[in-house]
Protein backbone atom coordinates (compact mmCIF):
# COMPACT_ATOMS: atom_id res chain seq x y z
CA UNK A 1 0.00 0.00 0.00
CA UNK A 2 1.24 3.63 -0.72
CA UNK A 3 0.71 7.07 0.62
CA UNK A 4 1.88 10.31 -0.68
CA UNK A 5 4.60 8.72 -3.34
CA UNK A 6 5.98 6.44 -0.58
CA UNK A 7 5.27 2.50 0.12
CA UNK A 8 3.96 0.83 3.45
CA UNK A 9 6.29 -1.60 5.06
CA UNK A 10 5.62 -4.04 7.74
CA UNK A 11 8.86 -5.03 9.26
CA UNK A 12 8.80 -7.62 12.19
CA UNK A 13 6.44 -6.67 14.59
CA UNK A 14 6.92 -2.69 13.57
CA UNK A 15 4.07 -1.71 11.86
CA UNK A 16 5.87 1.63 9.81
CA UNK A 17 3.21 4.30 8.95
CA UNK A 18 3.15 6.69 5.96
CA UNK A 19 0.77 9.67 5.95
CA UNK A 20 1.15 13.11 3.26
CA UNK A 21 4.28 11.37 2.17
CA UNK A 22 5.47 11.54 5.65
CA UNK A 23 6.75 8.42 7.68
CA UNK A 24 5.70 9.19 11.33
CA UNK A 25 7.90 7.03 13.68
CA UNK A 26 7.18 6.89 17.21
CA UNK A 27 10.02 7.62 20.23
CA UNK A 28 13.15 5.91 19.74
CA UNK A 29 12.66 5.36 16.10
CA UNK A 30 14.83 7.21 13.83
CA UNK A 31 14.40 8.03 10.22
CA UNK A 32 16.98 9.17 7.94
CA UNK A 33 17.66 9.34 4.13
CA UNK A 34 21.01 6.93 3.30
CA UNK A 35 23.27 6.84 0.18
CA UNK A 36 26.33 4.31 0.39
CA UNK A 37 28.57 7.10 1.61
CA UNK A 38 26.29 9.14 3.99
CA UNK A 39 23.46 9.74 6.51
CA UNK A 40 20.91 12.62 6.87
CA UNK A 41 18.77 12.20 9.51
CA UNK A 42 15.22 14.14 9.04
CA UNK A 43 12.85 12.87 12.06
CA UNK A 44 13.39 11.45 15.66
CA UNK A 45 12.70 11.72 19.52
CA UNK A 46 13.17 15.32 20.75
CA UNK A 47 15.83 17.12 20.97
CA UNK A 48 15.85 17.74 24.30
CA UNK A 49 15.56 14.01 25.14
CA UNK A 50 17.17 12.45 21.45
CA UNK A 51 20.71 13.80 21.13
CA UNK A 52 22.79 11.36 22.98
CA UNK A 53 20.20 8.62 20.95
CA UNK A 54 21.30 10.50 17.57
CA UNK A 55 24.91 10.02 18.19
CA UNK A 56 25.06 6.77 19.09
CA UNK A 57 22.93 6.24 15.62
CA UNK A 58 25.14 7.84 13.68
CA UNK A 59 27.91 5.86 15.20
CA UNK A 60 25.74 2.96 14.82
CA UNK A 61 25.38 4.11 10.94
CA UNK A 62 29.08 4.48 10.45
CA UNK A 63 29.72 0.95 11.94
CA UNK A 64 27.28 -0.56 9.12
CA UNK A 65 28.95 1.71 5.96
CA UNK A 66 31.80 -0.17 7.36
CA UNK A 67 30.35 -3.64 6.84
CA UNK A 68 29.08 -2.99 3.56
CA UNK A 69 26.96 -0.76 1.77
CA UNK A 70 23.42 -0.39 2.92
CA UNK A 71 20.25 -0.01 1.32
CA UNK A 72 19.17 3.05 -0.63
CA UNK A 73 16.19 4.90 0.60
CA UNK A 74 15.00 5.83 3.72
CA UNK A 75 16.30 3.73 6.76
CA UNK A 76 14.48 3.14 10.35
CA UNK A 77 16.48 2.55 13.13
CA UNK A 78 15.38 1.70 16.70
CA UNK A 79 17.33 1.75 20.34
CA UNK A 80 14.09 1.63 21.98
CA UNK A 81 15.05 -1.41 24.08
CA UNK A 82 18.96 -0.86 23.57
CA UNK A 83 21.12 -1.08 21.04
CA UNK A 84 20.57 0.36 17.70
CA UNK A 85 19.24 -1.97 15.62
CA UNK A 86 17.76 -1.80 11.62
CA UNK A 87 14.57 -2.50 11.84
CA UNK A 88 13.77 -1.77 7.90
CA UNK A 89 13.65 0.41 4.80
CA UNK A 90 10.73 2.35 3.60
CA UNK A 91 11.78 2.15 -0.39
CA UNK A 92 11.42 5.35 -2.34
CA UNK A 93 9.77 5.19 -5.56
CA UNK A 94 11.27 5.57 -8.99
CA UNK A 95 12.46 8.82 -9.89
CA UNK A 96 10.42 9.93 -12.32
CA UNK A 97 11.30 12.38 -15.12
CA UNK A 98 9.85 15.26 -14.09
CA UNK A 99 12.41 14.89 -11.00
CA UNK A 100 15.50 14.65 -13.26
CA UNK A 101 14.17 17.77 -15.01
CA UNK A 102 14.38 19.80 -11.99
CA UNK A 103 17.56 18.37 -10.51
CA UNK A 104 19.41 19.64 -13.60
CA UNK A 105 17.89 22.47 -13.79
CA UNK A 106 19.05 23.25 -10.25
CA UNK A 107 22.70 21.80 -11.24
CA UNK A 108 22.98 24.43 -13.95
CA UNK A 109 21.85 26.93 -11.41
CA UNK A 110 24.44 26.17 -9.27
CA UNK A 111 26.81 26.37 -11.97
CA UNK A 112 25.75 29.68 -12.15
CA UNK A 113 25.86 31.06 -9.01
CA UNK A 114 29.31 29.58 -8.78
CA UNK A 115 30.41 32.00 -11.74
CA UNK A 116 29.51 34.83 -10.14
CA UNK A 117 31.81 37.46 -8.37
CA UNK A 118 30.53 38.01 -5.14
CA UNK A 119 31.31 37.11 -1.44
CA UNK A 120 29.66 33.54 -1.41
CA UNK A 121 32.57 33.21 -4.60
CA UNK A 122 35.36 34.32 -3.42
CA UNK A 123 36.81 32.21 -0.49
CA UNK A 124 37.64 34.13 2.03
CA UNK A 125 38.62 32.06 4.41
CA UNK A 126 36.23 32.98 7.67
CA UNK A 127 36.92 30.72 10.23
CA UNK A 128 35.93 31.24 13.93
CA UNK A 129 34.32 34.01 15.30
CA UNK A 130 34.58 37.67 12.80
CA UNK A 131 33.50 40.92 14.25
CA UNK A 132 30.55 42.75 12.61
CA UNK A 133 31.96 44.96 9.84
CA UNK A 134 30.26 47.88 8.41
CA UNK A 135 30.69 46.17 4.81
CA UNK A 136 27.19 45.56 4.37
CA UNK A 137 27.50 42.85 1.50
CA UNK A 138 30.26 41.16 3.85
CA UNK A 139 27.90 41.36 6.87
CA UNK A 140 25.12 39.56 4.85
CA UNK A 141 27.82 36.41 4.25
CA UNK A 142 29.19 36.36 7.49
CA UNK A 143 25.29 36.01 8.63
CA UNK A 144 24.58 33.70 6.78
CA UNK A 145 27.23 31.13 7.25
CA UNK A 146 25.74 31.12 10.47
CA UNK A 147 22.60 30.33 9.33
CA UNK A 148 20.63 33.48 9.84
CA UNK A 149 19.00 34.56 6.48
CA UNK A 150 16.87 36.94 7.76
CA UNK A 151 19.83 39.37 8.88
CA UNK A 152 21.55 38.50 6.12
CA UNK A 153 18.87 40.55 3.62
CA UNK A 154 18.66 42.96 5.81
CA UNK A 155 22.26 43.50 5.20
CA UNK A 156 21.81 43.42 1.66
CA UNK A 157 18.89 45.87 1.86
CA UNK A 158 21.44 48.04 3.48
CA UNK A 159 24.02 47.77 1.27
CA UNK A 160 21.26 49.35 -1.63
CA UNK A 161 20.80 52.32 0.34
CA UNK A 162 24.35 52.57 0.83
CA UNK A 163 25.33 51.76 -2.68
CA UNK A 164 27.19 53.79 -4.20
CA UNK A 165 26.26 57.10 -7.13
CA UNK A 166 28.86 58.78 -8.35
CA UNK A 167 30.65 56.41 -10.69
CA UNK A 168 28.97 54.38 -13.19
CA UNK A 169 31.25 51.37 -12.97
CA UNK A 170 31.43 51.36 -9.31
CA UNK A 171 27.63 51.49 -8.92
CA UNK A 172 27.55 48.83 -11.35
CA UNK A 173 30.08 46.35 -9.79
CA UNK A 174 28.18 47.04 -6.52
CA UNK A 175 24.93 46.00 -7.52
CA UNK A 176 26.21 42.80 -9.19
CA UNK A 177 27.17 41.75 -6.39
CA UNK A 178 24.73 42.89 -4.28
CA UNK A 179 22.19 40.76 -6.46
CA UNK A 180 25.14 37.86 -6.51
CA UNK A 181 24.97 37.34 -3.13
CA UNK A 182 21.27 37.74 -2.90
CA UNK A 183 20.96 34.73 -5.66
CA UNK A 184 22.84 32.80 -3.43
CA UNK A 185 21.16 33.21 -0.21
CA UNK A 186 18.17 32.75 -2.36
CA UNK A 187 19.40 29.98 -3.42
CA UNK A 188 20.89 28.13 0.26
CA UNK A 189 16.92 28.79 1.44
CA UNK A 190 15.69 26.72 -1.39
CA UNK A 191 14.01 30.00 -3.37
CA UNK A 192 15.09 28.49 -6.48
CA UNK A 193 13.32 31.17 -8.39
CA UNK A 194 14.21 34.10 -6.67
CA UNK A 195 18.03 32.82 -7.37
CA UNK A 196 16.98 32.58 -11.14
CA UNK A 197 15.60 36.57 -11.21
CA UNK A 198 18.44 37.97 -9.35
CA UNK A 199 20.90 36.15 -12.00
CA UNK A 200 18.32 37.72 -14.57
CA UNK A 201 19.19 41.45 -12.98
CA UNK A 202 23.23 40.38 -13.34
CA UNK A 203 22.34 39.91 -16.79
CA UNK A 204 20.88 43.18 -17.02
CA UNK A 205 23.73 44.93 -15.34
CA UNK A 206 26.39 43.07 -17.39
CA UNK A 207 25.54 42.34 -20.90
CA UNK A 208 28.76 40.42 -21.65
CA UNK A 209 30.27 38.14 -18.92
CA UNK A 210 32.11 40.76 -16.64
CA UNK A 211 32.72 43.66 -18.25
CA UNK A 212 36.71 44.30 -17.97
CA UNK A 213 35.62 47.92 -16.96
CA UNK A 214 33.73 46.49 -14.10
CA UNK A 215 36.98 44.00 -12.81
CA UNK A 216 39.09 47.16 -10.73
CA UNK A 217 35.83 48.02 -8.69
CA UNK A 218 34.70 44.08 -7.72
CA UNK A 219 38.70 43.11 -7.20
CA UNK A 220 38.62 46.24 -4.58
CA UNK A 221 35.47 45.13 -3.02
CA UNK A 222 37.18 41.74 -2.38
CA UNK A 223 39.91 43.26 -1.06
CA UNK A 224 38.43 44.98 1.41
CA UNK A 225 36.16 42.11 2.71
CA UNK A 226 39.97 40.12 2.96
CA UNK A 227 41.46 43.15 4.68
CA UNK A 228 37.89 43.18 6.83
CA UNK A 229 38.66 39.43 8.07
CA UNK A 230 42.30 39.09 8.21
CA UNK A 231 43.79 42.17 9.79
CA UNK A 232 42.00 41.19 13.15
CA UNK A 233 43.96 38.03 12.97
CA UNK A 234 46.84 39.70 11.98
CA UNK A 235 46.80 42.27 15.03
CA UNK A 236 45.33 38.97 17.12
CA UNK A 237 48.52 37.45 16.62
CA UNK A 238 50.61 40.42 16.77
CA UNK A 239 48.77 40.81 20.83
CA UNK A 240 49.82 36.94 21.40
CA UNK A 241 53.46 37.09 19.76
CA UNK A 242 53.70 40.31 22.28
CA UNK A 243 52.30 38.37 25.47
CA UNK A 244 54.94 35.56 24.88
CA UNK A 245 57.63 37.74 25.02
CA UNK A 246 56.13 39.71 28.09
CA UNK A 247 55.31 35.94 29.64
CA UNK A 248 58.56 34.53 28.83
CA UNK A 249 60.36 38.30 30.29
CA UNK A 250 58.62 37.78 33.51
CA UNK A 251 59.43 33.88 34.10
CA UNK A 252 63.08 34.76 33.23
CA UNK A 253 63.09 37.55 35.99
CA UNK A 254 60.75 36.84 38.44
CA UNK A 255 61.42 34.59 41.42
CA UNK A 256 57.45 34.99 42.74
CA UNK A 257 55.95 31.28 42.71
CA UNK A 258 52.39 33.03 41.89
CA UNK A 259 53.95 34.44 38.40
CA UNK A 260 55.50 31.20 37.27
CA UNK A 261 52.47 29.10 38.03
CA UNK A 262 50.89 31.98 35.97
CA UNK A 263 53.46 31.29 32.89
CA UNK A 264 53.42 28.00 33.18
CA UNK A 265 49.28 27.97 32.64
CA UNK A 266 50.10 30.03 30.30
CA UNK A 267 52.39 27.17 28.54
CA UNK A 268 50.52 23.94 29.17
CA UNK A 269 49.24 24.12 25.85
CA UNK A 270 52.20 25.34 23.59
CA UNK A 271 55.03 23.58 25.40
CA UNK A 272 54.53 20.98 28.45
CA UNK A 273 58.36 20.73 28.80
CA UNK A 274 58.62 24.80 28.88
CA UNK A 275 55.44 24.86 31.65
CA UNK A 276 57.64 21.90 33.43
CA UNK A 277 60.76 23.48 33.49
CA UNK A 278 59.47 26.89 35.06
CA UNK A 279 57.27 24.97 37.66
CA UNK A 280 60.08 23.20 38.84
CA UNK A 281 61.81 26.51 38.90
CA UNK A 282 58.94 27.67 40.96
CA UNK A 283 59.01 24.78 43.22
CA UNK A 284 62.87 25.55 44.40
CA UNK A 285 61.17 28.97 45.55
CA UNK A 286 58.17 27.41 47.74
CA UNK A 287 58.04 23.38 47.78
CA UNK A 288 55.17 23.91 50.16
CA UNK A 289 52.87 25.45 47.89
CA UNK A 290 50.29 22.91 46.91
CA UNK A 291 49.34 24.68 43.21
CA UNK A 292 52.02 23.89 41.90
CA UNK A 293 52.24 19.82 42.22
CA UNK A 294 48.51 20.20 40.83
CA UNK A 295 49.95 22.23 37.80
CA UNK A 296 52.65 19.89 37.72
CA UNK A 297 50.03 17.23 37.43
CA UNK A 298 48.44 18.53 34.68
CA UNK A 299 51.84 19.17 32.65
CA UNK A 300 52.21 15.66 33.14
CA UNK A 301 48.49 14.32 31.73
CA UNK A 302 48.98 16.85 28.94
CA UNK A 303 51.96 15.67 27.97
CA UNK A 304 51.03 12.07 27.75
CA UNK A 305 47.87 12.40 25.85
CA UNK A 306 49.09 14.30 23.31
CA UNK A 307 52.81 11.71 22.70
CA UNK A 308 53.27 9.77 19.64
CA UNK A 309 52.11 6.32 20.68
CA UNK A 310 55.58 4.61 20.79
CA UNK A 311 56.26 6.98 23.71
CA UNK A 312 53.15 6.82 25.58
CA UNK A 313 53.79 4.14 28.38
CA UNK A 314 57.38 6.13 28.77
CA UNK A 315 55.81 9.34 29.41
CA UNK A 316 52.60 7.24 31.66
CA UNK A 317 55.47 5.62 34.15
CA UNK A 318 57.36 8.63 34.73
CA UNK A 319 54.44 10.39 35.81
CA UNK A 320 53.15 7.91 37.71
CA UNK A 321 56.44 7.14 39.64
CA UNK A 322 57.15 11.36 40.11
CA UNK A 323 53.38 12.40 41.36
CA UNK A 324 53.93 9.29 43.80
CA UNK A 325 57.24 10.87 45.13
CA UNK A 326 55.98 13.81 45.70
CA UNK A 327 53.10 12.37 47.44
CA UNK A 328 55.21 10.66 49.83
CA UNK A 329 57.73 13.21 50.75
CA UNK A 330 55.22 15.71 51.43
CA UNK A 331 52.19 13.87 53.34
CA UNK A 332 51.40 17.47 54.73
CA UNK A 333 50.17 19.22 51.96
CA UNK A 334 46.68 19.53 50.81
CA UNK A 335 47.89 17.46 47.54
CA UNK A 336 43.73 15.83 46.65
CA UNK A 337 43.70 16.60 43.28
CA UNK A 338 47.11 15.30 42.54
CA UNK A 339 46.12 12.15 43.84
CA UNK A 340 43.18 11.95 41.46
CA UNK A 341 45.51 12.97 38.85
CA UNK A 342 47.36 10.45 39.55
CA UNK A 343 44.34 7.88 39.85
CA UNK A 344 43.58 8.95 36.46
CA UNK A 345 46.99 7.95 35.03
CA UNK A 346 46.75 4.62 36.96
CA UNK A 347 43.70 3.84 35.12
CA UNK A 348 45.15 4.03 31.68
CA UNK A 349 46.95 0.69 32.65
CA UNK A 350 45.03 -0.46 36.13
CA UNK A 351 41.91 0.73 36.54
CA UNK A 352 41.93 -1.24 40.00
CA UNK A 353 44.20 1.04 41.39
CA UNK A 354 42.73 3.95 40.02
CA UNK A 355 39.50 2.96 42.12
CA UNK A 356 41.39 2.10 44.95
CA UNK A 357 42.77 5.78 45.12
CA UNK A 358 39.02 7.47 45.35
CA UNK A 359 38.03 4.67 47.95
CA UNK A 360 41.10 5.62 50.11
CA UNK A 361 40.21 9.49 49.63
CA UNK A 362 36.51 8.25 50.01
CA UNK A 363 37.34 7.25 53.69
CA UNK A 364 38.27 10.80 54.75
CA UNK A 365 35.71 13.11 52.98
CA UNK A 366 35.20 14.80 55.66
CA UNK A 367 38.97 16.10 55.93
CA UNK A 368 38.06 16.78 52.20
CA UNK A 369 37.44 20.74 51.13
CA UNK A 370 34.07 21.10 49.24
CA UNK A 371 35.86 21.74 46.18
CA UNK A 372 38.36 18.51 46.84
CA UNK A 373 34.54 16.57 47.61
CA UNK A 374 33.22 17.59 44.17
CA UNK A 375 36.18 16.82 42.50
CA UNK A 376 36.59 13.32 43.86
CA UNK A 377 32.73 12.53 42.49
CA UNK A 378 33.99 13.59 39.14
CA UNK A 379 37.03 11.81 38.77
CA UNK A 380 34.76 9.05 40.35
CA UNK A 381 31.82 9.26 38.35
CA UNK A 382 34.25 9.15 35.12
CA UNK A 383 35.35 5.90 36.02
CA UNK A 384 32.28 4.42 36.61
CA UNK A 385 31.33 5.79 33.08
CA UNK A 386 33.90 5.20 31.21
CA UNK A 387 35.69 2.51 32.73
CA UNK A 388 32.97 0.61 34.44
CA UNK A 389 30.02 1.00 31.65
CA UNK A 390 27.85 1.63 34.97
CA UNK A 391 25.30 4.81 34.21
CA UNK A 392 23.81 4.46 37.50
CA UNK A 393 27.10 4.44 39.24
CA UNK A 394 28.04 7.21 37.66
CA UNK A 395 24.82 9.15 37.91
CA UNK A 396 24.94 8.92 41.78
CA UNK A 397 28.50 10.08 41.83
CA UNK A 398 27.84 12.90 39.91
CA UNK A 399 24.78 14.00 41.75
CA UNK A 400 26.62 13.49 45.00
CA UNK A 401 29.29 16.02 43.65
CA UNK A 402 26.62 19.13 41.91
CA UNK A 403 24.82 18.66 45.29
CA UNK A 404 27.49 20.50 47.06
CA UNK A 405 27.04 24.50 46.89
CA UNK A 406 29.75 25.82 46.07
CA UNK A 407 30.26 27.40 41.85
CA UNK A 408 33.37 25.92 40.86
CA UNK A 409 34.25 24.13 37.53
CA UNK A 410 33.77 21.05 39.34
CA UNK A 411 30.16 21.50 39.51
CA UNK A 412 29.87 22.95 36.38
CA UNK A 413 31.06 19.73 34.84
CA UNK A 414 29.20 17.31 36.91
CA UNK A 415 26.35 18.84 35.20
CA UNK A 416 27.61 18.40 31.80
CA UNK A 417 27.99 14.77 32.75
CA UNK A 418 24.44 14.41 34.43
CA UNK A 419 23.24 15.56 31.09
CA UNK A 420 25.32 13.21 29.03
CA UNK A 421 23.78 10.47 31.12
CA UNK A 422 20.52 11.39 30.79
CA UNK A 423 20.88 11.44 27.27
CA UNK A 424 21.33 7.54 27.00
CA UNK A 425 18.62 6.95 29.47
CA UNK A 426 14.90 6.22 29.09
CA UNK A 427 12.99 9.42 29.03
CA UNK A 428 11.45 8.92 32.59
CA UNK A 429 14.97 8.66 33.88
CA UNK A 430 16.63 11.38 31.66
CA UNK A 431 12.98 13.81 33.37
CA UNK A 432 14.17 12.50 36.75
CA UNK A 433 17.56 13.74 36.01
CA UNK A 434 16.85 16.97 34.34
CA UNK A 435 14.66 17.81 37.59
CA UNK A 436 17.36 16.68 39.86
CA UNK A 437 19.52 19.54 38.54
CA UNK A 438 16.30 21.95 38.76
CA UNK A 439 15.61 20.81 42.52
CA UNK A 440 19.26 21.56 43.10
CA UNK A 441 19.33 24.86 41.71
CA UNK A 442 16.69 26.26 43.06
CA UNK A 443 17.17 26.72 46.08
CA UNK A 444 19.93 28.64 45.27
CA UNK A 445 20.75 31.87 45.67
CA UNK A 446 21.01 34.02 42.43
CA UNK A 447 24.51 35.23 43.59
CA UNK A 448 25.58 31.85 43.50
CA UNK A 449 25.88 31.63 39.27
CA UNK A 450 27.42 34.77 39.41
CA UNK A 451 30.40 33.36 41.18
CA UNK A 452 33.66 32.09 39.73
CA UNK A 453 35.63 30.92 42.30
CA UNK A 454 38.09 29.00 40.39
C-alpha cells in the first residue's frame, strides 16, 4: 500500500506508517535518508531528550557503511530497548522524469551562481568568530554562514541604500554583487526562483560576462572584505606574539611562585616541557605550595595524551612514579587533586588502582574541602562511566558532587555529565535527572551563578 509517493512496510512486529508522504515514527525510532557514503537524519525523539540517541545512531550508521553498503532509501532505526538496531527500509519510488528535469535544472543553477563574483565566490577564508563589519554585503555572508537569512537581507537591503552614485562602474560592480549574493542566499533557502531573477538582474547589469571595466571596482570590493577578516587576525597574533615575550620576560626575571604558576598555565598548551621546566623553577622557591604539584600534574596528563604512541607508556610511568614521590615526601600538603591525577593515570593501565585511590580518599571526605569533595565525584563518576560502563554508578557520583554548593568548575562539569547520562537513558529517567539539577538549583541563591571561584 502507498501514501503520498511512498510504500507501506511491515517489518517484524513494527508496523511503519506513511501519511502526506510523511513516515511518522514513534520515540526511539529514527528516520533518515542513506546513500552508500552518507546519513541525513530528518525525524526522531526530541531534541531535548534524542541527542545522545542520535549520536550513538550515527555511530551505529558508520559501523554498518563499514560492513558494507546499505540499502538506498530511507532507513528506520530503533534503540528503543537498547542497542541500535535496523529494523527496515521504507523504499522510495522511482524517480520519475519530471524529477530529473528539476535536478538539472538546479545543477545548472548552481553552476551559475558559482560564476559569479561576489562574497559567497570568493573564499575568504572565515573561520571562527569575525567581528561585525560595516561592509554591508560582507555582513550579509558572514550572517549567513551562520545560518541566519533573515539578517543576512537585511544586510543586503542596506548595502542598496548605501550603494554607491557617483561612478557608473562602481555602482555597477556594486549592484552585481549585491544581487550575486542575494541569488545565493536565495538559493541556500531553497528559493530556487528568486536565485533565477536575481541572476536575470546580473544579466541586465552586465551584458557580456564581466565587463573588464567592471573587474578594478569588484577586485577592490574583495579586497576589502579580505582586509575586513584578516587584519583582526593579523593584530590577534601580533597581541599573542607580544604576550609571549612579556610571559617569557617575567618567568626569566621573576622569582614569585604566583607568576611562574601563571606562565606555566600560560604554557601547558604550547610547550609541556617549557610549563615543566618553570614549575620546577617555581618549586625551588616554595616546595610547600600545593598549586604547583597540581599544575605539575596537569603538565604531566597533557603531555602524555598528546605523545606519539611509541612513547606513551614512557611518558605514563614517569608520571606515575614522580606524582607518587611527591606524594610521599610531602604527606602534609593539601595534595587531593594530585592524587586523582594520579588515579587517572593509573587507570590508563590499572583501573583497580585507580578505584582504589578514590576509595582511600573516600574514607576521609570529611577532611576533604568542598571543592576537593566535588572533584573526587567527578574523577569518580568518570570511572564508573567510562571505565565501568555503569550509568547508574556514575549518575549517583555525579549527583553526589553538583549537590554541594559551592560554583566551581567542578560543579559545572558534573552537570555536563548528568546531562550526558541522561541522554542515554529512558525518558522517565533522563525527566528524573533533568529535575534533579532543577531541585538543586533552586534553592539557590542568584549570587551563587554569578560566582567564579576557580
Amino acid at each position: 500500500m502507498s501514501h503520498g509517493g511512498l510504500r507501506r512496510q511491515t517489518v517484524g512486529a513494527t508496523d511503519v506508517g506513511v501519511s502526506a508522504g510523511r513516515v511518522k515514527p514513534d520515540a526511539g525510532v529514527y528516520l533518515g535518508s542513506i546513500s552508500p557514503t552518507s546519513l541525513q537524519v530528518v525525524s526522531g525523539p526530541s531534541l531535548e531528550r534524542g541527542r545522545g540517541r542520535l549520536a550513538s545512531f550515527k555511530l551505529w550508521f558508520q559501523q554498518l557503511l563499514a560492513s558494507g553498503a546499505p540499502p538506498s532509501g530511507v532507513l528506520l532505526a530503533s534503540d528503543r530497548t537498547g542497542p541500535i538496531r535496523m529494523i527496515g527500509t521504507v523504499s522510495l519510488p522511482p524517480r520519475g522524469a519530471g524529477e530529473t528535469v528539476l535536478q538539472s535544472s538546479n545543477e545548472q543553477l548552481k553552476e551559475k551562481l558559482d560564476a559569479l563574483q561576489c562574497h559567497f565566490t570568493w573564499h575568504l577564508g572565515v573561520t571562527g568568530h569575525v567581528e561585525p563589519t560595516p561592509l554591508f554585503g560582507l555582513q550579509a555572508y558572514l550572517y549567513q554562514l551562520k545560518g541566519q537569512s533573515r539578517e543576512a537581507l537585511q544586510s543586503l537591503k542596506d548595502a542598496e541604500e548605501h550603494e554607491t552614485q557617483d561612478e557608473q562602474q562602481a555602482s555597477t560592480a556594486d549592484s552585481s554583487i549585491i544581487c550575486g549574493n542575494y541569488a545565493w542566499i536565495h538559493y541556500l533557502q531553497g528559493s530556487y526562483q528568486e536565485a533565477k531573477s536575481y541572476l536575470k538582474q546580473i544579466e541586465q547589469l552586465c551584458p557580456t560576462p564581466w565587463d573588464a571595466q567592471l573587474i578594478p571596482y569588484i577586485q577592490a570590493q574583495k579586497g576589502w572584505s579580505l582586509l575586513a577578516i584578516r587584519t583582526p587576525k593579523l593584530l590577534e597574533q601580533v597581541q599573542i606574539e607580544r604576550s609571549i615575550g612579556l610571559i617569557e620576560e617575567s618567568a626569566e626575571k621573576s622569582s614569585d611562585p604566583d607568576v611562574l604558576k601563571a606562565s606555566a598555565l600560560f604554557w601547558l598548551q604550547r610547550s609541556t616541557e617549557r610549563a615543566m621546566e618553570i614549575l620546577q623553577r617555581a618549586l625551588k622557591q616554595d616546595p610547600s605550595y600545593h598549586l604547583l604539584y597540581q599544575s605539575l600534574g596537569k603538565c604531566y596528563k597533557i603531555q602524555w595524551l598528546t605523545a606519539k604512541q611509541e612513547d606513551k607508556n614512557n611518558i605514563l610511568e614517569a608520571a606515575i612514579k614522580h606524582l607518587k614521590q611527591i606524594l610521599q615526601k610531602h604527606p602534609d600538603l593539601d595534595l587531593v587533586f594530585l592524587k586523582l591525577q594520579l588515579a587517572e593515570l593509573y587507570g590508563a593501565i590499572d583501573p583497580a588502582q585507580e578505584e582504589k585511590i578514590y576509595k582511600e580518599l573516600q574514607e576521609r571526605k570529611d577532611t576533604l574541602s568542598p571543592k576537593g569533595h566535588q572533584a573526587l565525584n567527578l574523577y569518580w563518576g568518570n570511572f564508573f562511566l567510562y571505565k565501568k560502563k555503569s550509568l547508574d554508578e556514575a549518575k549517583a557520583k555525579f549527583m553526589e558532587g553538583y549537590k554541594i554548593p559551592m560554583p566551581t568548575e567542578q560543579r559545572k562539569e558534573c552537570a555536563r555529565k548528568l546531562t550526558k547520562v541522561a541522554w542515554h537513558c529512558h525518558s522517565n529517567d533522563a525527566d528524573a535527572i533533568h529535575r534533579f539539577i532543577q531541585k538543586t538549583d533552586h534553592h539557590l541563591p542568584a549570587e551563587f551563578f554569578e560566582s567564579d571561584l576557580d
